[in-house]
N, C-alpha and C. Protein backbone atom coordinates (compact mmCIF):
# COMPACT_ATOMS: atom_id res chain seq x y z
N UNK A 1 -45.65 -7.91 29.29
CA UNK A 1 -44.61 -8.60 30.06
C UNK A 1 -44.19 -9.89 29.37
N UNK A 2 -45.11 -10.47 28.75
CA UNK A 2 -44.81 -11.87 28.33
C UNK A 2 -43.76 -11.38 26.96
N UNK A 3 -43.65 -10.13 26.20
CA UNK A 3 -43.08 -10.19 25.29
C UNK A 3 -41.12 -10.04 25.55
N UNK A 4 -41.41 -9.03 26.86
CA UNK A 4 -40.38 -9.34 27.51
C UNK A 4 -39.31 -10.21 28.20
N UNK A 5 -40.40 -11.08 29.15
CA UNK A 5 -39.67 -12.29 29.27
C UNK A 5 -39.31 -13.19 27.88
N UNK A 6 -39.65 -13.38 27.42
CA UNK A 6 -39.76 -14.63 26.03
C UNK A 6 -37.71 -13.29 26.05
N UNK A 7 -37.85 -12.43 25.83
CA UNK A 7 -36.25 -11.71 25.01
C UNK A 7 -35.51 -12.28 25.90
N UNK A 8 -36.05 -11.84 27.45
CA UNK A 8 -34.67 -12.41 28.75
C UNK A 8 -34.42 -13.90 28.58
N UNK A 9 -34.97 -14.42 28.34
CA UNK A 9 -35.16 -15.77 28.58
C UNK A 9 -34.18 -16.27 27.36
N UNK A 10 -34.02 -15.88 25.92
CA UNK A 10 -33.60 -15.97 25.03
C UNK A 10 -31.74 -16.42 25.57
N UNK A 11 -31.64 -15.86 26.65
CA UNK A 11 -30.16 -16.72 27.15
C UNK A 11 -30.42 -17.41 28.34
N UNK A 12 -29.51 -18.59 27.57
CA UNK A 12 -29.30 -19.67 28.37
C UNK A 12 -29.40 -20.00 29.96
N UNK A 13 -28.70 -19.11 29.97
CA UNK A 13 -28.89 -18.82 31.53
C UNK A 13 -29.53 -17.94 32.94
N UNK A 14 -30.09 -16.70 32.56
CA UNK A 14 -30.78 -15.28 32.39
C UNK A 14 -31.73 -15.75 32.69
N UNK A 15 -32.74 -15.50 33.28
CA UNK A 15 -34.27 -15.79 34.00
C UNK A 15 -34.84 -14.50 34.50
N UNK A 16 -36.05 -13.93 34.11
CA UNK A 16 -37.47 -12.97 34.88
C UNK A 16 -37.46 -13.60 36.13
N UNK A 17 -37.67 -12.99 37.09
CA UNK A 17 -37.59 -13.15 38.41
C UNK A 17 -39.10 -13.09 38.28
N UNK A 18 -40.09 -14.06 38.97
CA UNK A 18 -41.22 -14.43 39.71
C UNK A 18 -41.24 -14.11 40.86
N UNK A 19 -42.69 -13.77 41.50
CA UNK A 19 -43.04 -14.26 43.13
C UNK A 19 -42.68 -15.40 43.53
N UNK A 20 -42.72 -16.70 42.48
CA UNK A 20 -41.73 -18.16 43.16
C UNK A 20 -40.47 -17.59 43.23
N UNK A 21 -39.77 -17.02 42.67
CA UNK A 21 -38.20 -16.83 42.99
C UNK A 21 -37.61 -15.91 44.15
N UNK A 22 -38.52 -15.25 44.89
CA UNK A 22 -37.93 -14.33 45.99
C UNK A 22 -37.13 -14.98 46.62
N UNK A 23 -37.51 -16.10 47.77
CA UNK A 23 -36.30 -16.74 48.16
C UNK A 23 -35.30 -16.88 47.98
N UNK A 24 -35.23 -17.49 46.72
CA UNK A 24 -33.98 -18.02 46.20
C UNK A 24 -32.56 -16.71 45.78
N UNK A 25 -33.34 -15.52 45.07
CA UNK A 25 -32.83 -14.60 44.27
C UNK A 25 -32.52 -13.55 46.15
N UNK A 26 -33.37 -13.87 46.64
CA UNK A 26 -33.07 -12.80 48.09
C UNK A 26 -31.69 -13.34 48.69
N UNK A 27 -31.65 -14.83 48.54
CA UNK A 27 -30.13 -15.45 49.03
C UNK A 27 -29.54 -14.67 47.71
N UNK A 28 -29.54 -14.89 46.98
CA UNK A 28 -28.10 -14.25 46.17
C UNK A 28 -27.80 -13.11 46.61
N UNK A 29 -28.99 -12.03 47.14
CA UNK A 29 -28.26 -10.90 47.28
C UNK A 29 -27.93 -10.93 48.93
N UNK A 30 -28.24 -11.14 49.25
CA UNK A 30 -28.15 -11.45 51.23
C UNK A 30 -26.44 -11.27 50.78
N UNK A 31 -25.97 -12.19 50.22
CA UNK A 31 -24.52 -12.64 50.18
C UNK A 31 -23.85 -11.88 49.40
N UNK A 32 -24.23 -11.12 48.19
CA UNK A 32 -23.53 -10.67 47.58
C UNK A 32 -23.64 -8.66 48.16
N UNK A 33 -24.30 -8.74 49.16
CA UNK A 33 -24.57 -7.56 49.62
C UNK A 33 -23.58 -7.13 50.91
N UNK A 34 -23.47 -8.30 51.29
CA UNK A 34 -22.77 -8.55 52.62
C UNK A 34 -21.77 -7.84 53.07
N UNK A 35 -21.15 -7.59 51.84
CA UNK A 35 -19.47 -6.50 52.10
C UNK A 35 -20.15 -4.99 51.41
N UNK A 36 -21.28 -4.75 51.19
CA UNK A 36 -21.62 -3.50 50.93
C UNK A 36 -21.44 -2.13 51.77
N UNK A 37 -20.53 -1.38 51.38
CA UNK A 37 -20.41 -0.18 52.19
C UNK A 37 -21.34 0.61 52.74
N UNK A 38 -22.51 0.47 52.14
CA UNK A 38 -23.55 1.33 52.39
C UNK A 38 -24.29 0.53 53.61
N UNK A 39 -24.60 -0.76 53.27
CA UNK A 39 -25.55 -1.58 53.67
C UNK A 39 -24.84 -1.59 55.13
N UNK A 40 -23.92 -2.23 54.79
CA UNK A 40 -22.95 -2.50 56.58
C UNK A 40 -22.75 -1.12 57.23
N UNK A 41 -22.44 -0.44 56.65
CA UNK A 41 -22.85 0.92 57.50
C UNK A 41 -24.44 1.24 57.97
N UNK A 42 -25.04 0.71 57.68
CA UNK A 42 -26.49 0.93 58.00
C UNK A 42 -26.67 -0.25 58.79
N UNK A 43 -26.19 -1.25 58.72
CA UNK A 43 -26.74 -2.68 59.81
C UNK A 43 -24.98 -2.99 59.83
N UNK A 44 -24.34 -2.62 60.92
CA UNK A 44 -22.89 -2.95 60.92
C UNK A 44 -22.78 -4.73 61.64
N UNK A 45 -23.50 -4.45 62.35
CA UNK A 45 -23.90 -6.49 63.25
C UNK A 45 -23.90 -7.49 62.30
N UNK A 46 -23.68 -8.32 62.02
CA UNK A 46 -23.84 -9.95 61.21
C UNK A 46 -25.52 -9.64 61.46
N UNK A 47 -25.74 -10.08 62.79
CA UNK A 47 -27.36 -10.54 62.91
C UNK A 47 -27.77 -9.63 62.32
N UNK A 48 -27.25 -7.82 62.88
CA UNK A 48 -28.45 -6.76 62.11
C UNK A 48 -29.01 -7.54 61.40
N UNK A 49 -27.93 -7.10 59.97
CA UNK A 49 -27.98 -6.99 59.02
C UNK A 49 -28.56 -8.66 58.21
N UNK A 50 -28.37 -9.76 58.95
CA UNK A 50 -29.49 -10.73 58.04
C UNK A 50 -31.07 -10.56 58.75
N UNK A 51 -30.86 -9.87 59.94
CA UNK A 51 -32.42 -9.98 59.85
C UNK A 51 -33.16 -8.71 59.40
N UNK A 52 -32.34 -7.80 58.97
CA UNK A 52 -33.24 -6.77 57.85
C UNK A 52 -32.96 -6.71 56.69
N UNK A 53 -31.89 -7.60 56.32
CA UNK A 53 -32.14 -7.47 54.27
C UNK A 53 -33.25 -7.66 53.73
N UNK A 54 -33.67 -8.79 54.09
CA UNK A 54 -35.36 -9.44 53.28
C UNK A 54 -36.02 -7.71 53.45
N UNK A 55 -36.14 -7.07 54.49
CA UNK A 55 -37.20 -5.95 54.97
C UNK A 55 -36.78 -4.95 53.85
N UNK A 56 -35.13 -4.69 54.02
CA UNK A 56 -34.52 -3.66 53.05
C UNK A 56 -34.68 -3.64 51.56
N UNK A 57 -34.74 -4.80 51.03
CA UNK A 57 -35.05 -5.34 49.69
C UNK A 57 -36.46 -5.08 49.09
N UNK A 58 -37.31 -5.18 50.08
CA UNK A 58 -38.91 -5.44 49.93
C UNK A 58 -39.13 -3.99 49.94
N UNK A 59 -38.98 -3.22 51.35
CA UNK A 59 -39.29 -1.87 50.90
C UNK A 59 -38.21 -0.94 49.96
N UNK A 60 -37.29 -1.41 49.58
CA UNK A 60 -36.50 -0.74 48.80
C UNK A 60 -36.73 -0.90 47.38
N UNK A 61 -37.16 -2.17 47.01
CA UNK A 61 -37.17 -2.56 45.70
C UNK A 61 -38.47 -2.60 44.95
N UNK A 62 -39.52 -2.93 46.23
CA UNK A 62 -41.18 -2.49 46.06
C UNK A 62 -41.79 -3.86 45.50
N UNK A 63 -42.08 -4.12 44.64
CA UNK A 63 -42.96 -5.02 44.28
C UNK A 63 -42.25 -6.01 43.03
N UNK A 64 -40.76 -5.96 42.99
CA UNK A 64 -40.31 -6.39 42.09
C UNK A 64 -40.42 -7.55 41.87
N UNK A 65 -40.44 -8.58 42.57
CA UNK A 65 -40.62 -9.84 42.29
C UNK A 65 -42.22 -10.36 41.71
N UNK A 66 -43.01 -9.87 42.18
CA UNK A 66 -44.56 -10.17 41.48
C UNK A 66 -44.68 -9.20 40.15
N UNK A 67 -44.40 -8.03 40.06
CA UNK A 67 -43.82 -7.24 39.01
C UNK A 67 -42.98 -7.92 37.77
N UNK A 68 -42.27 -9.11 38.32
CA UNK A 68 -41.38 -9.90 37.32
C UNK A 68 -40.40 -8.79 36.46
N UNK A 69 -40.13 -7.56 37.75
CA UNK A 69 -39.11 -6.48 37.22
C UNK A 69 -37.57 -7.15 37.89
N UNK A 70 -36.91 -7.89 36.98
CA UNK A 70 -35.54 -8.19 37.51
C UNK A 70 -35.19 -9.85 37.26
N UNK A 71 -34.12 -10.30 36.61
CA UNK A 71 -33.46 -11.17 36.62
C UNK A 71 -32.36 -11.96 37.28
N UNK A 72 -31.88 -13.19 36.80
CA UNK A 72 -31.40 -13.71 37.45
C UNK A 72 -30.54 -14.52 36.61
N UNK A 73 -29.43 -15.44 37.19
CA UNK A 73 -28.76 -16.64 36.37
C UNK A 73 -29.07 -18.01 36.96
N UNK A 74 -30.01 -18.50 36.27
CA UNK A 74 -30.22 -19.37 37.28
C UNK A 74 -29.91 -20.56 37.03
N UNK A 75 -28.80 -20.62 36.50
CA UNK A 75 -27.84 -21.72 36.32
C UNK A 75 -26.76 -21.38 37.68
N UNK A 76 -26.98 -22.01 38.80
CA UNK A 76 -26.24 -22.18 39.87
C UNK A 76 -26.85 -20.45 40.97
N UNK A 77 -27.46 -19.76 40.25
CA UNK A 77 -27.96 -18.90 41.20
C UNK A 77 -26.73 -17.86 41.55
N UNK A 78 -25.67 -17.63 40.28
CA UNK A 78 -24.79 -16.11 40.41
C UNK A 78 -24.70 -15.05 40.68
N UNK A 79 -25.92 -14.70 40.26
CA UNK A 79 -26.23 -13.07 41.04
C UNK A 79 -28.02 -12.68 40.34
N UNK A 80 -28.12 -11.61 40.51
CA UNK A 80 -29.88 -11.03 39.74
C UNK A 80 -29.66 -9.28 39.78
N UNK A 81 -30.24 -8.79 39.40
CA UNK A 81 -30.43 -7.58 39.41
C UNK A 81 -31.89 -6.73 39.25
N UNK A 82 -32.39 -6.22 40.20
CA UNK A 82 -33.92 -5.72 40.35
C UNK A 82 -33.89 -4.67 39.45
N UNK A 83 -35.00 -4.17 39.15
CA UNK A 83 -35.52 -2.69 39.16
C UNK A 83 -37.10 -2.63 39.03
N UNK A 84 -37.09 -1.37 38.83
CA UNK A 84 -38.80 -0.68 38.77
C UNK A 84 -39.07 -0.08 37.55
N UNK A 85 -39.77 -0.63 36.68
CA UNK A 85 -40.19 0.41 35.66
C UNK A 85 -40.98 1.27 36.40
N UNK A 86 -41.36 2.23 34.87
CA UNK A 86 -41.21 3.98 35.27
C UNK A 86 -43.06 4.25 35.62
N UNK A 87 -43.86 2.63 35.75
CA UNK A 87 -45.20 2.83 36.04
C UNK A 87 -45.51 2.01 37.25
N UNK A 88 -44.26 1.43 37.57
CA UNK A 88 -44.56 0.50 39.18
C UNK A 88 -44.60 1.44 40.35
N UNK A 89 -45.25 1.54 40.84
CA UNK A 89 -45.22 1.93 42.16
C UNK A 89 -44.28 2.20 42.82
N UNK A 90 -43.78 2.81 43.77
CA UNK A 90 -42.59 3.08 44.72
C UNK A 90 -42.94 3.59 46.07
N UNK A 91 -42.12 2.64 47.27
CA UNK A 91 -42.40 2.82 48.27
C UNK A 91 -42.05 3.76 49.33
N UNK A 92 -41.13 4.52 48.93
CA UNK A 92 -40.71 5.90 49.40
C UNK A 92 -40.66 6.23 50.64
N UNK A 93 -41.97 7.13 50.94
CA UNK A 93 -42.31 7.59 52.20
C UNK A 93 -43.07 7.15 52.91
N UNK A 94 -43.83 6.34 52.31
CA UNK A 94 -44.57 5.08 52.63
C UNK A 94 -44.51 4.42 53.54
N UNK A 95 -43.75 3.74 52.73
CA UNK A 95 -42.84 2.14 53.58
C UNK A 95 -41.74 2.18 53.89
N UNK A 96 -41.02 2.81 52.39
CA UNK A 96 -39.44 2.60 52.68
C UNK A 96 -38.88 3.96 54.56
N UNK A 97 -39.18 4.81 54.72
CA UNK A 97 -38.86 5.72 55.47
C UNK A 97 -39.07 5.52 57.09
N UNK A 98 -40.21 4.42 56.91
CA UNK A 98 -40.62 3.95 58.48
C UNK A 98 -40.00 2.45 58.83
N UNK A 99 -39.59 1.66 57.23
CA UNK A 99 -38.56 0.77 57.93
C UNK A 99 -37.15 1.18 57.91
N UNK A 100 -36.81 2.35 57.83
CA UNK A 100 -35.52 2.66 58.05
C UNK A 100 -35.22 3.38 59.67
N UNK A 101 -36.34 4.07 59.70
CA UNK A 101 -36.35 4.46 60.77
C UNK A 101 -36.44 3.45 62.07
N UNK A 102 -37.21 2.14 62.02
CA UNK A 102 -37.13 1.48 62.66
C UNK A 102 -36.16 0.22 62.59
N UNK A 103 -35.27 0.22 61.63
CA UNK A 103 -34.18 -0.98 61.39
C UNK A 103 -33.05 0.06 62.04
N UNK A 104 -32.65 0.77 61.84
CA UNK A 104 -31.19 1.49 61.87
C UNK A 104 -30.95 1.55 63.41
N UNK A 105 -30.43 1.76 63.65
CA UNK A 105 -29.79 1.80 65.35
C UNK A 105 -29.29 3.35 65.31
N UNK A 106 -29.81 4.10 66.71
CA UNK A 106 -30.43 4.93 67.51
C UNK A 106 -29.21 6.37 66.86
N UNK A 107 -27.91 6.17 67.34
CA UNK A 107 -27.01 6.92 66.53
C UNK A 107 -26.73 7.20 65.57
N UNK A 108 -27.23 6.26 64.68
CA UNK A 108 -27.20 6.40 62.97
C UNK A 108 -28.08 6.78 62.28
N UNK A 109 -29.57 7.26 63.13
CA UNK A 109 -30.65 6.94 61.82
C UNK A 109 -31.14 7.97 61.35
N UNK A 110 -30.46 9.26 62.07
CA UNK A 110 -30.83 10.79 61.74
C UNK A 110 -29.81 10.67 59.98
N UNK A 111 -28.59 10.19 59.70
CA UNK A 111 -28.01 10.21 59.44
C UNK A 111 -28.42 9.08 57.76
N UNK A 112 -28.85 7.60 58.51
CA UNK A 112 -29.26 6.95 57.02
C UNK A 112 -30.60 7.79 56.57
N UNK A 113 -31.38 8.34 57.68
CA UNK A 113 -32.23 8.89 56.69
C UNK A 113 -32.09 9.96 56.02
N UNK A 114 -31.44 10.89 56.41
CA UNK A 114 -30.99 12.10 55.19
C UNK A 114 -30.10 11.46 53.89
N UNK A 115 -29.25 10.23 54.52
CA UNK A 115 -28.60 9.92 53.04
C UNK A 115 -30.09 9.33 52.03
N UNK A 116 -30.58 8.53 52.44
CA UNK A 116 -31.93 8.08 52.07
C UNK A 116 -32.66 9.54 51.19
N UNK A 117 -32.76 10.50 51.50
CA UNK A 117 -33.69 11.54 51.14
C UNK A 117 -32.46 12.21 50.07
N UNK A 118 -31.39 12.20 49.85
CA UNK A 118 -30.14 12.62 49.30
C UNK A 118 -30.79 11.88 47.79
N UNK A 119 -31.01 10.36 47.78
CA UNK A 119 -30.92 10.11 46.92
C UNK A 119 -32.11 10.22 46.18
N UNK A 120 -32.86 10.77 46.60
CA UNK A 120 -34.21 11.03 45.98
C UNK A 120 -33.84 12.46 45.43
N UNK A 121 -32.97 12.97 46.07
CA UNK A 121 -32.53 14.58 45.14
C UNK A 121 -32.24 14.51 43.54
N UNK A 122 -31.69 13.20 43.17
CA UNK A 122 -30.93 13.00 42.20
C UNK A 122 -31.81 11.86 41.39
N UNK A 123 -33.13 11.37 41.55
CA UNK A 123 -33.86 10.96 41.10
C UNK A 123 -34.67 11.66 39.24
N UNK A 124 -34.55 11.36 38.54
CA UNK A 124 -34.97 11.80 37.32
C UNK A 124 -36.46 12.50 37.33
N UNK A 125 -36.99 13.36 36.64
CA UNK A 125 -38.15 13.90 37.34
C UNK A 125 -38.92 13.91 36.05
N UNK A 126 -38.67 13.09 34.76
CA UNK A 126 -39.24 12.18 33.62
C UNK A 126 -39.36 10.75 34.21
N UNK A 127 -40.09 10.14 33.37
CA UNK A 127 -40.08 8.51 33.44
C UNK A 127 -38.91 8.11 33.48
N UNK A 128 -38.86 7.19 34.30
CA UNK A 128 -37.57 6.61 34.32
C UNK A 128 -37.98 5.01 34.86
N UNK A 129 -36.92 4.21 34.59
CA UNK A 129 -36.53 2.73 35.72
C UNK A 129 -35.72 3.30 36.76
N UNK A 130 -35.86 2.42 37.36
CA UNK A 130 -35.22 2.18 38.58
C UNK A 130 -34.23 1.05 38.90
N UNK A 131 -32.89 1.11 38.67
CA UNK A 131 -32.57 0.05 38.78
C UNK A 131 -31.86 -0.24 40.29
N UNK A 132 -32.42 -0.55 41.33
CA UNK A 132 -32.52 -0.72 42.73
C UNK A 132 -31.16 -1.54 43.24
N UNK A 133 -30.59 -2.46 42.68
CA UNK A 133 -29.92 -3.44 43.47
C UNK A 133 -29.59 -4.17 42.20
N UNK A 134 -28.06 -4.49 42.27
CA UNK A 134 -27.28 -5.79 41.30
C UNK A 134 -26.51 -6.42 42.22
N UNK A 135 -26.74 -7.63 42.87
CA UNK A 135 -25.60 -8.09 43.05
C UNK A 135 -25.41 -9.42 43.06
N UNK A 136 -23.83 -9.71 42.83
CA UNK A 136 -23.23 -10.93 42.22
C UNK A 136 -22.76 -11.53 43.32
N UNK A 137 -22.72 -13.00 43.64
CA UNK A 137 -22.16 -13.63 44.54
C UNK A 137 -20.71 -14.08 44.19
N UNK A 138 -20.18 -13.68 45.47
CA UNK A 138 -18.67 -13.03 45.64
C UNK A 138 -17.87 -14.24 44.64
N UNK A 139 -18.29 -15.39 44.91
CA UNK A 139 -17.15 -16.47 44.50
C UNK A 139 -17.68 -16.33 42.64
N UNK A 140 -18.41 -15.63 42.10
CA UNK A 140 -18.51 -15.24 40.97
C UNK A 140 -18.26 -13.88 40.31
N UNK A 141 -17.79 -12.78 41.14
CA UNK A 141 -17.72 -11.87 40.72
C UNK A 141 -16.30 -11.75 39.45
N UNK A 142 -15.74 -10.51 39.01
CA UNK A 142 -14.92 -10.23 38.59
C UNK A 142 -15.18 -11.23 37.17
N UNK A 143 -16.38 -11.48 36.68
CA UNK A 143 -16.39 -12.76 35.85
C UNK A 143 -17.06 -11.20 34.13
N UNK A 144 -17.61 -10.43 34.28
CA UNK A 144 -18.33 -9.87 34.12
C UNK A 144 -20.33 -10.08 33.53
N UNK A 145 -20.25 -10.52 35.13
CA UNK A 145 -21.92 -11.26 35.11
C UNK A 145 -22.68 -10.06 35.16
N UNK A 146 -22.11 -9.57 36.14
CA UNK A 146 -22.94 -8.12 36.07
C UNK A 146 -23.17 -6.99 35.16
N UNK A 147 -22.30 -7.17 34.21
CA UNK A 147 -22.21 -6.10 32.89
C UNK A 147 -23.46 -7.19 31.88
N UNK A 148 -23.54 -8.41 31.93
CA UNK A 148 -24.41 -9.07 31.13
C UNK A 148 -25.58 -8.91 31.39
N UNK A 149 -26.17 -8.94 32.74
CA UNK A 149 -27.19 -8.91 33.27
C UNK A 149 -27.84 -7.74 33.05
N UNK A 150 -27.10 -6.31 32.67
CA UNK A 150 -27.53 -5.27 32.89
C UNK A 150 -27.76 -4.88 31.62
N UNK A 151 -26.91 -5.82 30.74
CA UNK A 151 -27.35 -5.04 29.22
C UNK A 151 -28.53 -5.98 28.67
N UNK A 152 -29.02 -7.02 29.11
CA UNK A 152 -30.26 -7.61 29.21
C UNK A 152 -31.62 -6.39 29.08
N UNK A 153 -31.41 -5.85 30.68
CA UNK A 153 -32.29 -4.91 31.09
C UNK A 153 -32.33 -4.00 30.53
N UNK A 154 -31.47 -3.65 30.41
CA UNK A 154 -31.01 -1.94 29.60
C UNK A 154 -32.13 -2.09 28.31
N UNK A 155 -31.60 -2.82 27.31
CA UNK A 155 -32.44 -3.21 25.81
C UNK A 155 -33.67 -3.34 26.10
N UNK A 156 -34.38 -3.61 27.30
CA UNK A 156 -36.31 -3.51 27.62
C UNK A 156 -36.44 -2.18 27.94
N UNK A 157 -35.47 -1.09 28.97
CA UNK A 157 -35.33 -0.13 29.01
C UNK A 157 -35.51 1.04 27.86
N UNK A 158 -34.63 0.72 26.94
CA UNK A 158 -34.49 1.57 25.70
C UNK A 158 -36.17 1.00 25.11
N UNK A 159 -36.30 0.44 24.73
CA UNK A 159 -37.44 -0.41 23.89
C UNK A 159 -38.70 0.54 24.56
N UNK A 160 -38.67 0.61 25.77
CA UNK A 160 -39.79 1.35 26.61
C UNK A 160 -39.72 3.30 26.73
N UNK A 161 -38.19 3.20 26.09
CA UNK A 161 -37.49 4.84 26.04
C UNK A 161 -37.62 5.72 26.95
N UNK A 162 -36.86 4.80 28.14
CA UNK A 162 -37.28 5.45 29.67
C UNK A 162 -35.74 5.71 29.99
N UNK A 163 -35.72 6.62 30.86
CA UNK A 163 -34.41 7.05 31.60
C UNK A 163 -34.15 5.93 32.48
N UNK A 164 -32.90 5.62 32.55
CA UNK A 164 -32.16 4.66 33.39
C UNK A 164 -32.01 5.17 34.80
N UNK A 165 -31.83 4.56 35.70
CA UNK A 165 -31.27 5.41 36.93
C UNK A 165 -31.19 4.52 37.84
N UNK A 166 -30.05 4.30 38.99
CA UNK A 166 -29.46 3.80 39.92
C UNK A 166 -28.39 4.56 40.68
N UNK A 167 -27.81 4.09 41.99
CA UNK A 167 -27.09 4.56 42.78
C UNK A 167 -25.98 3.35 43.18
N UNK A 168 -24.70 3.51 42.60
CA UNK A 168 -23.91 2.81 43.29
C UNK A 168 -23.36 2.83 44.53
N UNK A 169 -22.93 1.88 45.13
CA UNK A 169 -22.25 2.24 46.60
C UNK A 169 -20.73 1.84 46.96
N UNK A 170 -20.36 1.83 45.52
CA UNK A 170 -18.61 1.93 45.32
C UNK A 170 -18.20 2.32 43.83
N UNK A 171 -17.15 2.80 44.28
CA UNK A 171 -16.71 3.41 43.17
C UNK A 171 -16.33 2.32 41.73
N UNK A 172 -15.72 1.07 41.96
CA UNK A 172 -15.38 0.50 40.86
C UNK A 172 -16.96 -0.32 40.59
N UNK A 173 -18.30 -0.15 41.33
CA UNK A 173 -19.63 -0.28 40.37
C UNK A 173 -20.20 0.87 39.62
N UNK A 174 -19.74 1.76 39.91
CA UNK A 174 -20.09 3.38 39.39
C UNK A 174 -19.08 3.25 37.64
N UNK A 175 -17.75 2.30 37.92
CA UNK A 175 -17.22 2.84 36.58
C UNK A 175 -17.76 1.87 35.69
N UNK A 176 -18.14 0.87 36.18
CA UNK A 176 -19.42 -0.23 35.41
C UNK A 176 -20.33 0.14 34.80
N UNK A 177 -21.35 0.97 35.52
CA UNK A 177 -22.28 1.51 35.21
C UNK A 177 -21.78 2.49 34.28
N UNK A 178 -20.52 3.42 34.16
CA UNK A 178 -20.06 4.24 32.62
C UNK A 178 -19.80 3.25 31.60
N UNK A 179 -19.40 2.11 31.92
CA UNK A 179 -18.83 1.31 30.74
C UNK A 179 -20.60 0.66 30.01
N UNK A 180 -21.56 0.81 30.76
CA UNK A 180 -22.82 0.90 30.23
C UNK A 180 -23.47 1.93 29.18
N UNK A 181 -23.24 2.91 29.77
CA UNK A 181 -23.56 4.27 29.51
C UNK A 181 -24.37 5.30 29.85
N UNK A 182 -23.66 4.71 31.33
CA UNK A 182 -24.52 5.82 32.38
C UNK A 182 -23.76 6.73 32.53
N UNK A 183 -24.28 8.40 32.82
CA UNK A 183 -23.05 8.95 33.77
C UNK A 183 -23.40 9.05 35.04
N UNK A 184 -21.85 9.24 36.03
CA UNK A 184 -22.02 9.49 37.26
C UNK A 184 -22.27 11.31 37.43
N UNK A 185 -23.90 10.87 38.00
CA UNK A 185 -23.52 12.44 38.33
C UNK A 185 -23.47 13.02 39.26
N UNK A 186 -22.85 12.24 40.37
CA UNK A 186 -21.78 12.99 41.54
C UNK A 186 -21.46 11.89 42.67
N UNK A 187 -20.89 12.20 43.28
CA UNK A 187 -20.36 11.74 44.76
C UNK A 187 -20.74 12.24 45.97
N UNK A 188 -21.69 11.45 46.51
CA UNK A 188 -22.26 11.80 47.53
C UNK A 188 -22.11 11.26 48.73
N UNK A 189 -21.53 11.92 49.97
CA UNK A 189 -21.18 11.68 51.07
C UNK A 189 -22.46 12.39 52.27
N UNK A 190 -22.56 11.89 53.67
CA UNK A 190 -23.21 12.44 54.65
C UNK A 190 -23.16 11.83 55.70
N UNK A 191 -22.78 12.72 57.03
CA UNK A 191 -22.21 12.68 58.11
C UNK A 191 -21.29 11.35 57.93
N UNK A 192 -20.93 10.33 58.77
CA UNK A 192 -20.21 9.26 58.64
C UNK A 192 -20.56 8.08 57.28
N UNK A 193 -21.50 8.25 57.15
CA UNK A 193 -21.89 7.42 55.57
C UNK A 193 -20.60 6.87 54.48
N UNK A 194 -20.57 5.98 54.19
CA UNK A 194 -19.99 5.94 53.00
C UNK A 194 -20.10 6.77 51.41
N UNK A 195 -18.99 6.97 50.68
CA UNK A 195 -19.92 7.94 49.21
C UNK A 195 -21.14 6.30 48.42
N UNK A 196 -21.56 7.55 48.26
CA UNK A 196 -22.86 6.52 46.80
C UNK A 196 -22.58 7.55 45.76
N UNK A 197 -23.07 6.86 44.46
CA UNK A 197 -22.67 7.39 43.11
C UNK A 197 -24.14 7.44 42.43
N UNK A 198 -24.62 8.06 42.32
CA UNK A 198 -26.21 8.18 41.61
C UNK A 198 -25.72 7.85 39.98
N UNK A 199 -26.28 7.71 39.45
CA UNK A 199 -26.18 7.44 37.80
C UNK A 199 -27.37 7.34 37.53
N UNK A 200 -26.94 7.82 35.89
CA UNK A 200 -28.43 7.98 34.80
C UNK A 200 -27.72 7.79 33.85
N UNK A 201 -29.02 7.51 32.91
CA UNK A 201 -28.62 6.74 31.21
C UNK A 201 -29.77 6.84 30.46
N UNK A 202 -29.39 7.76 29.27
CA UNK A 202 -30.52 8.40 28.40
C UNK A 202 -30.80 7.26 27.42
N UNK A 203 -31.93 6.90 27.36
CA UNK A 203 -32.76 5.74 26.36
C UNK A 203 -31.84 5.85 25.45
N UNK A 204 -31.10 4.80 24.67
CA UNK A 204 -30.35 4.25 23.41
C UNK A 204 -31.39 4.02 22.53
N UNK A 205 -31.27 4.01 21.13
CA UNK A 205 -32.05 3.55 20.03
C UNK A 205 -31.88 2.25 19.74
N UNK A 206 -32.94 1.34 19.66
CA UNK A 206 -32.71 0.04 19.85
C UNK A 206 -33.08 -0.35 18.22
């Protein structure tokens, strides 16, 4: 890990996310999550939805912050982006399936949980990362922070020669993720849900 951080760190602004940084990096995404199609369809309320991101993040993202899997800009705190390498743990059926079941509200949750189990269809069944969650705070977006952040990760990715993999939850982050060199490999809709875009990206030669 230390050889890793020392590369992220190598820009100016770019930071390894710590167990000290949850807080801080959980506000970036609280906010930059906020207009998420997926997310607001799953917690449509203001309140829901701030009092289960921290929960959604934690069992969604697993152990990333003590893991020191995921960065940040922490020059003004712009956005971060998590993931899981392909030997961290994952909380699945575990954790992730019983706080969904108990966050979602009563009409919806037959419904987030099959989309939930959808995306495990499309999960790589080699080593892979996980790249869980990117997001940029709004009054910074359109800057391309998020294409920087990701080709950070990507280059520890390749270096480790693991399959890439994430799920977008709009279409103009799905064509991001091609301008990376992921493909989308499909569009996935269920019952009232919004589409998500699964993507994968075969290790580059570094």
């Amino acid at each position: 890990m230390d050889v890793e951080r020392e590369y992220i760190m190598d820009s100016e602004s770019i930071k390894i996310v710590s167990a000290a940084d949850e807080a801080a990096v959980n506000g970036i995404l609280t906010v930059a999550f906020a207009t998420c199609p997926l997310l607001r369809w799953m917690y449509p309320e203001p309140e829901q939805y701030l009092r289960h991101f921290p929960g959604f993040i934690k069992n969604y993202c697993g152990d990333a912050y003590r893991l020191q899997s995921g960065a940040y800009y922490d020059n003004g705190l712009k956005g971060a982006l998590l993931w899981l390498t392909s030997d961290a743990p994952r909380n699945d059926e575990d954790e992730l399936v019983p706080f969904l079941r108990d966050s979602t509200t009563g009409h919806r949750r037959d419904e987030v949980l099959n989309m939930f189990e959808k995306f495990h269809h499309y999960h790589p069944t080699n080593p892979f990362w996980y790249f869980t969650v990117l997001g940029i705070d709004p009054l910074h977006q359109r800057k391309g922070l998020g294409g920087k952040l990701f080709r950070q990760a990507l280059t520890l990715c390749d270096r480790a020669k693991a399959v890439a993999y994430g799920e977008a939850t709009r279409e103009s982050t799905a064509r991001l993720y091609e301008t990376l060199g992921f493909e989308v490999l499909d569009v996935v809709q269920f019952g009232s849900s919004p589409p998500f875009y699964p993507v994968r990206r075969e290790p580059q030669q570094v």
